[in-house]
Protein backbone atom coordinates (compact mmCIF):
# COMPACT_ATOMS: atom_id res chain seq x y z
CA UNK A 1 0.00 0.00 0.00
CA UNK A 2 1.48 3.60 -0.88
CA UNK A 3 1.40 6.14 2.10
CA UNK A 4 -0.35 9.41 0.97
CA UNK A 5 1.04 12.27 -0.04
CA UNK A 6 1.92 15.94 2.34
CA UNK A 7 -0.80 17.84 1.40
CA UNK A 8 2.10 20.52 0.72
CA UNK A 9 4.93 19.09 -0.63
CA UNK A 10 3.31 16.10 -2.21
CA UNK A 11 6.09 13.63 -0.92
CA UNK A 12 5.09 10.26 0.83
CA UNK A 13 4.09 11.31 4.73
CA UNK A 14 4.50 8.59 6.66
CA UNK A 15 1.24 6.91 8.89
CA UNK A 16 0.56 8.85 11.80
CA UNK A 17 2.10 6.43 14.64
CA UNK A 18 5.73 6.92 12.97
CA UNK A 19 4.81 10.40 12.34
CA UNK A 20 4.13 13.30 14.59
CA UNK A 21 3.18 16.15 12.15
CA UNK A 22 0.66 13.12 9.79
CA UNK A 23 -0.83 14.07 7.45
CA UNK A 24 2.11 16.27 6.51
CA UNK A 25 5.89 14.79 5.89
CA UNK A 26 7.91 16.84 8.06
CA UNK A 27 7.12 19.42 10.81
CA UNK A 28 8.58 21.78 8.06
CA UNK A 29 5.69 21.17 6.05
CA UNK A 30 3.31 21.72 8.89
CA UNK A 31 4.49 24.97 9.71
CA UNK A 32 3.87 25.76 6.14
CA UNK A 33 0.22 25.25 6.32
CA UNK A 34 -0.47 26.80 9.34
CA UNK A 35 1.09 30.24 8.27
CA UNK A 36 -0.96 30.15 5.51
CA UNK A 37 -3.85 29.73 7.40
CA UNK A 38 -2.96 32.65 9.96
CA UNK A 39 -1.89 34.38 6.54
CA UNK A 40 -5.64 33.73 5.17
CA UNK A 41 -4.64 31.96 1.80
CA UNK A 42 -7.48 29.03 2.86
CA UNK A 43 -10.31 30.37 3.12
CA UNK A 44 -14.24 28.43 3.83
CA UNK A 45 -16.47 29.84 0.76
CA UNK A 46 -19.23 31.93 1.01
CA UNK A 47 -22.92 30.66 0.10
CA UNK A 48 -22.99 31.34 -3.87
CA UNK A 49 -24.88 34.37 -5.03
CA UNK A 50 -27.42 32.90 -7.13
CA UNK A 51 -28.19 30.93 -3.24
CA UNK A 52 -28.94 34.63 -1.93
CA UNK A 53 -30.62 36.19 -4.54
CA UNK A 54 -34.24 35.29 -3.28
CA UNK A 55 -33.48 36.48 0.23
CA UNK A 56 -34.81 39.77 1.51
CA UNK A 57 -32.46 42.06 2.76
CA UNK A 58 -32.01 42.94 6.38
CA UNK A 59 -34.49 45.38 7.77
CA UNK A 60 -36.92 44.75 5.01
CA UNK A 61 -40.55 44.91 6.25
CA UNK A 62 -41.66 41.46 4.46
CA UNK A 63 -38.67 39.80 6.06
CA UNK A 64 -39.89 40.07 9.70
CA UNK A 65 -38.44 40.78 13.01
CA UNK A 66 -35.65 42.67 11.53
CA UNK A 67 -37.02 45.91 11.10
């Protein structure tokens, strides 16, 4: 069986009871893919617009409660 690859490096990372920083290779790699979460290069997407476009916007009368 192969061992996956570091999501960042792509090299073989080895299963996490011989490995520490799993699913990443090294703690090298690691480090690399927590600054570039602090650094905000991942990002969770927004809803789509065409999923908003049939909402009422806040304080509108029809929406209720909001006004």
């Amino acid at each position: 069986m192969s061992r996956p690859a570091c999501p960042i490096c792509q090299k073989p990372s080895a299963p996490r009871a011989e490995n520490p920083s799993y699913p990443f290779c090294s703690r090298r790699c690691r480090a690399v893919d927590l600054g570039r979460w602090l650094g905000e290069e991942y990002r969770v997407p927004d809803r789509q617009v065409d999923e908003r476009e049939d909402e009422l916007p806040p304080g509108h009368p029809e929406r209720g409660g909001d006004a």
